[in-house]
Structure formats: structure tokens, C-alpha cells
Protein backbone atom coordinates (compact mmCIF):
# COMPACT_ATOMS: atom_id res chain seq x y z
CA UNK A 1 41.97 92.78 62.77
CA UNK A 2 42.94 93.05 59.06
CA UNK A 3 45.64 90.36 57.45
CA UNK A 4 49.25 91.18 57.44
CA UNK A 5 49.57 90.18 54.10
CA UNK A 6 46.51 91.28 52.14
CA UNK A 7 44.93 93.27 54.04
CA UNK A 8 41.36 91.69 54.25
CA UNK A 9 39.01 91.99 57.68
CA UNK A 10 39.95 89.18 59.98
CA UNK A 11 37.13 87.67 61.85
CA UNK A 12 38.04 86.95 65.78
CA UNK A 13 39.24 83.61 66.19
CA UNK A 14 40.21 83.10 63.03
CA UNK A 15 43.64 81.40 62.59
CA UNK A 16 44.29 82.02 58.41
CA UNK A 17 42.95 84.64 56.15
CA UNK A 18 40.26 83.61 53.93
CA UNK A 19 41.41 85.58 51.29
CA UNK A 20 45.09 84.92 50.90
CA UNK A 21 45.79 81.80 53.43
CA UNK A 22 47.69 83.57 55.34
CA UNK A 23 48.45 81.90 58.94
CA UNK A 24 47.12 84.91 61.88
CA UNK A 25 49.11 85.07 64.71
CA UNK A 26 46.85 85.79 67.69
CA UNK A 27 48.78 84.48 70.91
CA UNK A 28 52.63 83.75 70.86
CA UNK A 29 53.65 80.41 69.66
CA UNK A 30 54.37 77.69 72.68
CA UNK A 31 55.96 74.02 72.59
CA UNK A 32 52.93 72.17 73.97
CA UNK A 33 50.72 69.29 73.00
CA UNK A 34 47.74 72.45 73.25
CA UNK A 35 50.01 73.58 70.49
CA UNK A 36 49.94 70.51 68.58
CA UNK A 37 46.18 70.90 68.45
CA UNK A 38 46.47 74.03 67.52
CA UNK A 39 48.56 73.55 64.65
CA UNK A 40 46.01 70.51 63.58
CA UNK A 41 42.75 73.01 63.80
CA UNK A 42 45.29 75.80 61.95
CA UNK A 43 46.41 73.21 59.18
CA UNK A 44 42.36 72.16 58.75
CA UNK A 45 41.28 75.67 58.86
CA UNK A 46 44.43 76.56 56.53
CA UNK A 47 43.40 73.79 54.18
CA UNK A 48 39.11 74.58 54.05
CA UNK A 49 40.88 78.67 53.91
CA UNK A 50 42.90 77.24 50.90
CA UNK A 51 39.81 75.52 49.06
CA UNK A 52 37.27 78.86 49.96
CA UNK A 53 39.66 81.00 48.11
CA UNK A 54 40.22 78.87 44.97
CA UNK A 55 36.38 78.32 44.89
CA UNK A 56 36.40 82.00 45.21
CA UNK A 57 38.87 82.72 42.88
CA UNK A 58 37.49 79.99 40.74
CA UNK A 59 33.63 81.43 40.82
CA UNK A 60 35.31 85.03 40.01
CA UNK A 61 37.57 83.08 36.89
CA UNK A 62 34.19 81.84 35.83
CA UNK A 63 32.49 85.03 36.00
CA UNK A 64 35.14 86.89 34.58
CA UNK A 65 35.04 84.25 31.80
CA UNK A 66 30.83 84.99 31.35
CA UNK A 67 31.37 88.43 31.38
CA UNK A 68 34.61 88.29 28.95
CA UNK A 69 32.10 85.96 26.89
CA UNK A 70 29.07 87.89 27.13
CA UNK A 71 30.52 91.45 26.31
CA UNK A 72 32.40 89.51 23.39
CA UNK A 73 29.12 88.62 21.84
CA UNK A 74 27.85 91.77 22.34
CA UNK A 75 30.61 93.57 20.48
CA UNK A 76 30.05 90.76 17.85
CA UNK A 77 26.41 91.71 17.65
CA UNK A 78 27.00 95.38 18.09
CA UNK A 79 29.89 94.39 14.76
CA UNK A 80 27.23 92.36 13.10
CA UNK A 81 24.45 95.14 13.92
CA UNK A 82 26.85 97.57 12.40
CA UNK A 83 28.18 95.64 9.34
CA UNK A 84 24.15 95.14 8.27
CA UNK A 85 24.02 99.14 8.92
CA UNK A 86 26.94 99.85 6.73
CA UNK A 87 25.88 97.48 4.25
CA UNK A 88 22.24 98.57 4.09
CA UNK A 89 23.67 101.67 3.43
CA UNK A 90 25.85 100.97 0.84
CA UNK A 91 22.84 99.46 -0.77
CA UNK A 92 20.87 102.35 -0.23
CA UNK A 93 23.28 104.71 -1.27
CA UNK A 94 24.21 102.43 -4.37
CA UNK A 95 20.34 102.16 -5.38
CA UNK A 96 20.49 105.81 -5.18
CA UNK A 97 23.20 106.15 -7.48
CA UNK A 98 22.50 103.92 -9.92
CA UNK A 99 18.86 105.67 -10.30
CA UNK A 100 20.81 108.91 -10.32
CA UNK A 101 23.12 107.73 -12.99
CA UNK A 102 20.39 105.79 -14.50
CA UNK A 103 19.39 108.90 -15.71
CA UNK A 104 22.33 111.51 -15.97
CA UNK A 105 23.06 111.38 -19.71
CA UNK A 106 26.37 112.41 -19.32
CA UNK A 107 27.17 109.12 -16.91
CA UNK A 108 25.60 107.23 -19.30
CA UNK A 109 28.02 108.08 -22.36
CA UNK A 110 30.93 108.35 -20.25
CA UNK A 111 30.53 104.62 -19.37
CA UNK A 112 29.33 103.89 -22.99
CA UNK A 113 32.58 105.67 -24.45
CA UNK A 114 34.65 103.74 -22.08
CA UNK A 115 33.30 99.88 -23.31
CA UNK A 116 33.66 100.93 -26.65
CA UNK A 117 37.07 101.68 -26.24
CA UNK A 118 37.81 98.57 -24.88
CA UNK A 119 35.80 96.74 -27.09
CA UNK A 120 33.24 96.19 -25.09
CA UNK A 121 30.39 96.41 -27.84
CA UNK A 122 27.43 94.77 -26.37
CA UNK A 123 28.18 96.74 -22.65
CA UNK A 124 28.48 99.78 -25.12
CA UNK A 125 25.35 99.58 -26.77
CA UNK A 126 23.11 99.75 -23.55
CA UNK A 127 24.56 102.37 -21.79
CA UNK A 128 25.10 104.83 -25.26
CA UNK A 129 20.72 103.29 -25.97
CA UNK A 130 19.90 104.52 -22.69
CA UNK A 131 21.87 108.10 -23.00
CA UNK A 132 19.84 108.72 -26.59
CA UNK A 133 16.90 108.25 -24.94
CA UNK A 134 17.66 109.96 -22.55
CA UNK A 135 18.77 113.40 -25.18
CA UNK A 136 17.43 112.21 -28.19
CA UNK A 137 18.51 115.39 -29.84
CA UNK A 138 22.31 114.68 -29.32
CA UNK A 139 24.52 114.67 -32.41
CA UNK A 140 27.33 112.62 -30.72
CA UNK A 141 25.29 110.31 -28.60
CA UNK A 142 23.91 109.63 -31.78
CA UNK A 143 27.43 109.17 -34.03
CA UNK A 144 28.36 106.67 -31.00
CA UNK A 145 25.60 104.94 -31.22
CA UNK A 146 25.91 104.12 -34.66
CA UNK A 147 29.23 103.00 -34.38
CA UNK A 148 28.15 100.79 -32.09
CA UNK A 149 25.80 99.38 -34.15
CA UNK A 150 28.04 99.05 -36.96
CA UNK A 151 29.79 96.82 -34.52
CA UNK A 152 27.37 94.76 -33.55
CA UNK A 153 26.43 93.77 -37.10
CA UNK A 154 22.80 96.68 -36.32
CA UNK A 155 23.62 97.84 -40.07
CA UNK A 156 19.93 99.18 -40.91
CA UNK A 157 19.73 100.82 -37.56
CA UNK A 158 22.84 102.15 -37.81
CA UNK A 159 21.62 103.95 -41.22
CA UNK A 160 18.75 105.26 -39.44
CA UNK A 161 20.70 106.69 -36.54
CA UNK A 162 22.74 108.87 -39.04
CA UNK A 163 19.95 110.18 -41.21
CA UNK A 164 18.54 111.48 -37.44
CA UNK A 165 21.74 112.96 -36.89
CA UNK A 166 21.96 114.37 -40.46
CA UNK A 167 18.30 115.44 -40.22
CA UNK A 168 19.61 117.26 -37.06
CA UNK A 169 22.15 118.65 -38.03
CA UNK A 170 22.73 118.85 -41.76
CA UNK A 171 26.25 120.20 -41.76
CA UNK A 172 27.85 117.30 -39.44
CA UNK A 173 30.68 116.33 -41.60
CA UNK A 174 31.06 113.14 -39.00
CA UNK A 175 27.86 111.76 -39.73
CA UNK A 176 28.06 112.35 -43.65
CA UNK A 177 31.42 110.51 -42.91
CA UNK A 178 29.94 107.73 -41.12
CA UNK A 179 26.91 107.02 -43.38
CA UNK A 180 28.92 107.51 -46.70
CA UNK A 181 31.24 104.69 -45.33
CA UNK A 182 28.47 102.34 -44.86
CA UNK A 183 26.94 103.12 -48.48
CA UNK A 184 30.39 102.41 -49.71
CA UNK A 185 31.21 98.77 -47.88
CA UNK A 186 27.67 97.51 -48.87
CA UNK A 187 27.86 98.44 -52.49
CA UNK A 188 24.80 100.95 -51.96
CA UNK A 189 26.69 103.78 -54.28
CA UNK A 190 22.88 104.97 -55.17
CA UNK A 191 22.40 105.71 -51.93
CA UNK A 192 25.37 108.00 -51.48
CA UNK A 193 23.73 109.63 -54.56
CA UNK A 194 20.71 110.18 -53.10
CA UNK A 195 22.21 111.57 -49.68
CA UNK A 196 24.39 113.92 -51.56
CA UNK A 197 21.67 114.57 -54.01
CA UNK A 198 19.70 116.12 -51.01
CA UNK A 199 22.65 118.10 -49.15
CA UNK A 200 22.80 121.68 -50.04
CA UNK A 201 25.54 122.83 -47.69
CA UNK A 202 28.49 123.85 -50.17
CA UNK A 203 30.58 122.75 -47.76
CA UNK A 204 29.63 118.80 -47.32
CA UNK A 205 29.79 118.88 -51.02
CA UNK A 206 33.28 120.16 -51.26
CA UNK A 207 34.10 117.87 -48.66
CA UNK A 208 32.83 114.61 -50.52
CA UNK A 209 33.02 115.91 -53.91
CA UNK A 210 35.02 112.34 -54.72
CA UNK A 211 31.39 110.70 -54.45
CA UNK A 212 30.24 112.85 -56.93
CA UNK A 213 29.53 112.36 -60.35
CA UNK A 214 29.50 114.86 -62.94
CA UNK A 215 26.47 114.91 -65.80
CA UNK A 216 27.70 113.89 -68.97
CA UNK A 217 28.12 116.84 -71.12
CA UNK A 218 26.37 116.48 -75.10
CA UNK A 219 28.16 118.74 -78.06
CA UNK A 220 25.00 119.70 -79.41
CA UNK A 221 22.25 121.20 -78.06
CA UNK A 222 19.03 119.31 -78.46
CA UNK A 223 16.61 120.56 -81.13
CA UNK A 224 15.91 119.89 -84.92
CA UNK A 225 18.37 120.17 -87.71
CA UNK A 226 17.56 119.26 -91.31
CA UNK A 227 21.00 118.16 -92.20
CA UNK A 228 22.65 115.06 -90.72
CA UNK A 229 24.33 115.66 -87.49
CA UNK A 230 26.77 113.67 -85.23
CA UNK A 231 26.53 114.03 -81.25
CA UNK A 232 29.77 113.93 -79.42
CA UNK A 233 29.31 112.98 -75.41
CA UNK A 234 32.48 114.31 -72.72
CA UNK A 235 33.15 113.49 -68.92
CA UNK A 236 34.64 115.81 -66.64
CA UNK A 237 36.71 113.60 -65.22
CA UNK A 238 39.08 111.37 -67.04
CA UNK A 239 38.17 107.96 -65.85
CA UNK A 240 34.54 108.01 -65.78
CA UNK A 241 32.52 106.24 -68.45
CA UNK A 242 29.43 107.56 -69.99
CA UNK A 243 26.62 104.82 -70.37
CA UNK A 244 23.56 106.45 -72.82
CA UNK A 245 20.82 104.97 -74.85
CA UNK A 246 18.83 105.97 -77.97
CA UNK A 247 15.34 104.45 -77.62
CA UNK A 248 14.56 106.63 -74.63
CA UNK A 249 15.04 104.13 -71.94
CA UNK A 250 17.03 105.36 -68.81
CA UNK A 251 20.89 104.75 -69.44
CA UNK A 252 22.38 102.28 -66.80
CA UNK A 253 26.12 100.72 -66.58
CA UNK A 254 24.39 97.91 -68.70
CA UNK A 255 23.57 100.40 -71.66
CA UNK A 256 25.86 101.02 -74.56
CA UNK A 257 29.13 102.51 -73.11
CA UNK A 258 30.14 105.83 -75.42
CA UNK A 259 33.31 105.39 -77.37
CA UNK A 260 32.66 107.30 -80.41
CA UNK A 261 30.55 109.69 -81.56
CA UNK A 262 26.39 108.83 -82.38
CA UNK A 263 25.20 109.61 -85.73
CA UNK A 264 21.82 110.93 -85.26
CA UNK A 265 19.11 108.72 -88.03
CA UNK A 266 16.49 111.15 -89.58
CA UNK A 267 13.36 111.59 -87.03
CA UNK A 268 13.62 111.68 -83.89
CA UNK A 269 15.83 110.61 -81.53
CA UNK A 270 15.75 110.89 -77.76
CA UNK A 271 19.63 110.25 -75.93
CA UNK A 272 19.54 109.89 -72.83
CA UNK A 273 23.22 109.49 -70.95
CA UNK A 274 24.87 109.23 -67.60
CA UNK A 275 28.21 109.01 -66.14
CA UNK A 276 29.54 106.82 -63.73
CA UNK A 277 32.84 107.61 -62.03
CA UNK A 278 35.24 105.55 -60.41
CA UNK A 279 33.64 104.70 -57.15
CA UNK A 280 30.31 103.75 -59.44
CA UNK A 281 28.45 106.59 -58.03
CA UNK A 282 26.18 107.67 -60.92
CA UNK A 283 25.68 111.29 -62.31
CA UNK A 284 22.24 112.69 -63.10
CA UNK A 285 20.57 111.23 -66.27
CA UNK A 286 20.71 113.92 -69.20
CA UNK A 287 18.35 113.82 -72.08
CA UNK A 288 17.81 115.68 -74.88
CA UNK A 289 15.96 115.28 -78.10
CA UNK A 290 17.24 115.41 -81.60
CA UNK A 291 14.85 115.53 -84.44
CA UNK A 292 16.45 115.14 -88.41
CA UNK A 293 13.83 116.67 -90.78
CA UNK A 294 15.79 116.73 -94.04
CA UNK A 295 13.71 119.34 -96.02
CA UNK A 296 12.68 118.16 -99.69
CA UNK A 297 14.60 119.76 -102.62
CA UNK A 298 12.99 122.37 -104.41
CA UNK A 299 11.38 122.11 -107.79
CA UNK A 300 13.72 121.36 -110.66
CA UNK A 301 14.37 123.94 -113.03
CA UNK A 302 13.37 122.81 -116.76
CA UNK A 303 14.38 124.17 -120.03
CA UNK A 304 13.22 125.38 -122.28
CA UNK A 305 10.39 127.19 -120.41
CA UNK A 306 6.77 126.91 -121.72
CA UNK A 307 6.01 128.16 -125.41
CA UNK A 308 4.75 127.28 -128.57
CA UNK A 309 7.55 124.99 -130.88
CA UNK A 310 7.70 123.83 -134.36
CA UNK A 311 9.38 120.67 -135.87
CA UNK A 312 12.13 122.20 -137.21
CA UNK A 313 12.79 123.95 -133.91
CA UNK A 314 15.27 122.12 -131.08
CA UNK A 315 12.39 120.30 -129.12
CA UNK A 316 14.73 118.95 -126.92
CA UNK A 317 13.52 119.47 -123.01
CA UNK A 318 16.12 119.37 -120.17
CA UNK A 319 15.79 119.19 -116.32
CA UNK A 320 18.59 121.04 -114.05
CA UNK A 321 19.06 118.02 -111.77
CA UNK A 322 21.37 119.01 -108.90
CA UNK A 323 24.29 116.82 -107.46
CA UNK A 324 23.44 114.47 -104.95
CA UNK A 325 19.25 114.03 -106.69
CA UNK A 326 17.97 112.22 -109.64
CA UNK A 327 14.91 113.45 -111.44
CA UNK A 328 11.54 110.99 -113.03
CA UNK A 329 9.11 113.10 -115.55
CA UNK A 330 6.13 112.59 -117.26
CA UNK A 331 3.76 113.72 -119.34
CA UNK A 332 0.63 115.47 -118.49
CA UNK A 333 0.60 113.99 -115.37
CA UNK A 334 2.43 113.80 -111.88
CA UNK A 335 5.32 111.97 -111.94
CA UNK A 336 6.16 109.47 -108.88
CA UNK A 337 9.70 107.67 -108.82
CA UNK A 338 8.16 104.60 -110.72
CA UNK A 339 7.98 106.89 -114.05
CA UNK A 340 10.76 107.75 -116.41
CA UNK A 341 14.13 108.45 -114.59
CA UNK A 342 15.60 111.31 -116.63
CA UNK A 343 19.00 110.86 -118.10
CA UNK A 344 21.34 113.93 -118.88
CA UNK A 345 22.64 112.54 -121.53
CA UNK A 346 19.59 111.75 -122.72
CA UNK A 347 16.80 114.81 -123.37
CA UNK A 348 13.22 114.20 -123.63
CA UNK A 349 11.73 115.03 -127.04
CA UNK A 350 8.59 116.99 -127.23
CA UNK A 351 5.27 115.67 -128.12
CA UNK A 352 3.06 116.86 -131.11
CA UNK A 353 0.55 118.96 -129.36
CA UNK A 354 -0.19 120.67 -126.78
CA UNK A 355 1.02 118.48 -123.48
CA UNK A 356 2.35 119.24 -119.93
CA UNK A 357 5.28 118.21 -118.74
CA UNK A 358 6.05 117.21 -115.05
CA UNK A 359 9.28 116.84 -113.14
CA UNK A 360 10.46 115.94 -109.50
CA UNK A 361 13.46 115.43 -108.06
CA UNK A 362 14.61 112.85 -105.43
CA UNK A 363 17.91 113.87 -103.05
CA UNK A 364 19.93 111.18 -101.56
CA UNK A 365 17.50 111.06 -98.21
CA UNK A 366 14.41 110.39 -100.79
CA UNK A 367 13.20 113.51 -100.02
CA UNK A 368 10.76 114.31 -103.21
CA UNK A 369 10.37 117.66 -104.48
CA UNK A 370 7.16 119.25 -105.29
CA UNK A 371 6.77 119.03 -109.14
CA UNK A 372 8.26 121.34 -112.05
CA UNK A 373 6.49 121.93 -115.08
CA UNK A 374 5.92 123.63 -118.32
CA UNK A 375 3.57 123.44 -121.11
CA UNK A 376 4.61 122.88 -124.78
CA UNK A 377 2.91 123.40 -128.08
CA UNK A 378 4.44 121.71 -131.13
CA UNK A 379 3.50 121.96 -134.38
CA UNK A 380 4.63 121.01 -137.82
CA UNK A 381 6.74 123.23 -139.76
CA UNK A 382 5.79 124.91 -142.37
């Protein structure tokens, strides 16, 4: 027999359903004191029916509740199990990547490009380091780097990272740029000299011909004149200054600074000049030599020539003494300028016999002639 109300197998003699409670009506009910026993062994049975199926229902709450539990702490360890999967991926993928980008340059100086632009100098420096070594022959690695480095205060690295990039490639107007405008803020204008010195691309020289300085120019050309001589020294360029010396000495902005013309002294003379322009970049030192050799007058001319004279003859000699000399004579001998200065308004008389006379002359540099002469024989008259 199966219960009316849920269903479940009946056993025989069963009066409720030990699955629902349900009363089971096996013989038609019957107003008896049999049927007040009945009811009693119904009401017990209904009652131990009652407390089977809540211990029933309670066991199957309970295991429901274990198995609810239990498959929650699986999912949780299946979640925790998967989370440590996922995340020991992610490592491994991320270890993978960074060693990957670790070495792609161009990861490297996209990342390096981005701190510097947000002034991230220090973050900027090891990523652009690591891209130059990883390409050491890259130009614009290299001109970030040195900006960088400028940044950070790396000044003398910073110089050395453009002369690479120059030495790369010589016709990188950047890098000129870059490593001009460090010469420049640390008062180094030599140095700009010296890079542009060794530049031979016409076109980096046009570019930065401001930071060149133009040799002084001289208005004579070196050599030896025998006749005093002035030297005039020009710039090319209105505002530079000429600096120059005379003793042979390199000319710095220290020397004598040209305002006027430079008599040159008799001898030699050695002038050595430069210009500086207005940025105080220097021009190459020009020298040139200057010797004075004033030659010596010639011989003076003396009248009357040599012959024999007599008393009553004009025995008056005279020496032809040009402007600008005087003249010293003497008699048979050789005269030096601490004998007889000759007057020309005075003439030397002849001597009685037979004598030599000697003249030199002495121009205004004390230049002394070789000696004129004549011979003279004077005799009484008869």
C-alpha cells in the first residue's frame, strides 16, 4: 500500500506514513473503546512517525549542509588552485616580457623617451643606458642620452656621449648643437674651437659659422724692408678685437689689444695676433716676421777730387753731405764719428804735403757709410 498523500510504500499494519505523517486508513473508523486504543497506538505511532521524519529530514538538512560545505570548499580550492595558476602565469609571462623587453632596444627608448618627457630623469637614464648598450652605434639613443645626462648634472659624460655621436656621424647637426651648447654654458669657448677646428663638413660650418672666428688680417706681408714701415691689423667682423704681441709670445685676450697701427723698430720683429669675436671664441694665431735693415748711405762725394795743389790755388775741400746725414773726416786715416764733424759752412783746408783725406757719413738711423777719399798734394807757390 503506498500513502495517499506522498506516495511512499506503506508497510502492513502501519497506521501513519513514515515519510509525511500521514494517518492510513486501513479498516473503517468505529465509536468503541477498541477505537480509543486505537487512536492512542495511532497518536504514539503518529508522534515516533513525526520524530523519524524530522530526524530524517534533519540527517538529510545536515548532509545537505556537508555537502553544500564540502563542494563550497572545493570550488574555493579549485578558485584558490586557479588564482595561483593565473598568477603564476602572469609571473611567468611578465618574467618573459621583461627579459624580452630587457633587451628590445626599441622598448627600451620608448620608455626612456617617455620619463624624460615627464621629467622623470633618473627613470630616464636607465632605460636610454640600457638601449645604448644595447645599439651602441645609435645616433639618437646617443643625443638622448646626453640630454639626460645634462640633466642629471653627468656634464663630462655627457661631452663624451656627443664626441661618439659626432665621431659617428660627423654631419649630425643635433649633436654639434648639443655639444656647442655645453661649451658655451661652461665658458669652454676653446673647446668649441677645437670641435669646429676639426669639422670639415661645409655644411656644420655654415651652420655654426657664429662660433667662428676669423684670423686677423696684417697690411703687410711679412718680409724685410730697409725703410721704416708701419703694420696695420683688420677684423672681419666689426666687433671683434684683435689681441697681438711683439716679442713672439702667443697673443691671448691678456696681450696688447690693437687700436692703432705698430711701428715696426729696426731688426726684427716677430707679430703674432689673434682675434676674438663676440662669443670669445678665438681665431687662429697669425704670425709673421718683419725684419728693418736700413742699408748704410753710400760714400760721400768730396770735392775737389784728388790732384796736385799749390798755395795760391783754392785748397778748400768740401764733402756732399746729403739731407737727413752728417759727415766726420780725417786725415790720413779712417774716420769714426768721434773725429771732426764736418761743417758746410765751414771747408777743410788742405795740408802741406802729400796727405789722404777720409770721409763717412752717418744717416739719421746711424747707419755709417763706407769711407770717401782723395789724395792731395800741396805745394808752395812759386
Amino acid at each position: 500500500m503506498r500513502c495517499s498523500n506522498c506516495g511512499e510504500p506503506i508497510e502492513e499494519g502501519r497506521l501513519f506514513c513514515l515519510n509525511c505523517g500521514q494517518e492510513v486508513q486501513w479498516v473503517p473508523d468505529y465509536d468503541s473503546f477498541g477505537d480509543y486504543m486505537v487512536q492512542e497506538k495511532l497518536k504514539k505511532e503518529k508522534e515516533q512517525a513525526e520524530a523519524a521524519a524530522a530526524r530524517k529530514r534533519a540527517a538529510i538538512a545536515a548532509e545537505n549542509r556537508r555537502r553544500k560545505k564540502a563542494k563550497k570548499k572545493r570550488m574555493i580550492l579549485v578558485s584558490v588552485a586557479g588564482v595561483l595558476v593565473l598568477v603564476a602565469a602572469g609571473l611567468f609571462f611578465k618574467l618573459g616580457m621583461d627579459k624580452k623587453n630587457y633587451n628590445d632596444f626599441d622598448y627600451q627608448i620608448r620608455m626612456a623617451d617617455t620619463a624624460f618627457s615627464n621629467h622623470k630623469y633618473e627613470e630616464s637614464y636607465k632605460f636610454v643606458e640600457r638601449a645604448v648598450s644595447l645599439d651602441d652605434s645609435d645616433v639618437d639613443a646617443k643625443l638622448l642620452l646626453a640630454q639626460v645626462q645634462v640633466k642629471l648634472e653627468k656634464t663630462d659624460q655627457a661631452i663624451k656621449t656627443l664626441q661618439d655621436a659626432i665621431r659617428l656621424e660627423p654631419d649630425n647637426q643635433s649633436a654639434y648643437n648639443q655639444l656647442i651648447k655645453i661649451y658655451m654654458e661652461n665658458d669652454q669657448p676653446d673647446e668649441v674651437k677645437n670641435l669646429l677646428d676639426s669639422c670639415d663638413n661645409d655644411d656644420i660650418l655654415n651652420k655654426f659659422s657664429a662660433y667662428i672666428s676669423k684670423n686677423p688680417v696684417f697690411s703687410l706681408p711679412e718680409g724685410s724692408y730697409d725703410e721704416p714701415k708701419t703694420l696695420s691689423l683688420y677684423s672681419k667682423e666689426d666687433e671683434d678685437q684683435i689681441y697681438y704681441t711683439t716679442d713672439g709670445t702667443d697673443p691671448t685676450s691678456s696681450s696688447n689689444l690693437y687700436t692703432d697701427s705698430i711701428a715696426l723698430k729696426e731688426g726684427q720683429t716677430i707679430i703674432k695676433a689673434v682675434t676674438v669675436n663676440k662669443k670669445g671664441i678665438t681665431s687662429d694665431i697669425v704670425s709673421k716676421t718683419y725684419t728693418i735693415a736700413y742699408e748704410a748711405p753710400d760714400p760721400p762725394q768730396i770735392s775737389p777730387s784728388s790732384g796736385s795743389f799749390t798755395t795760391d790755388m783754392d785748397t778748400n775741400i768740401y764733402i756732399i753731405v746729403p739731407k737727413g746725414c752728417r759727415a766726420y773726416y780725417a786725415f790720413d786715416k779712417k774716420p769714426t764719428i768721434a773725429d771732426e764733424l764736418y761743417q758746410e759752412d765751414q771747408p777743410v783746408k788742405m795740408l802741406k804735403g802729400t796727405h789722404t783725406f777720409y770721409a763717412i757719413l752717418v744717416d739719421e738711423h746711424n747707419k755709417v757709410s763706407s769711407p770717401g777719399s782723395a789724395i792731395y798734394k800741396l805745394t808752395e807757390a812759386k
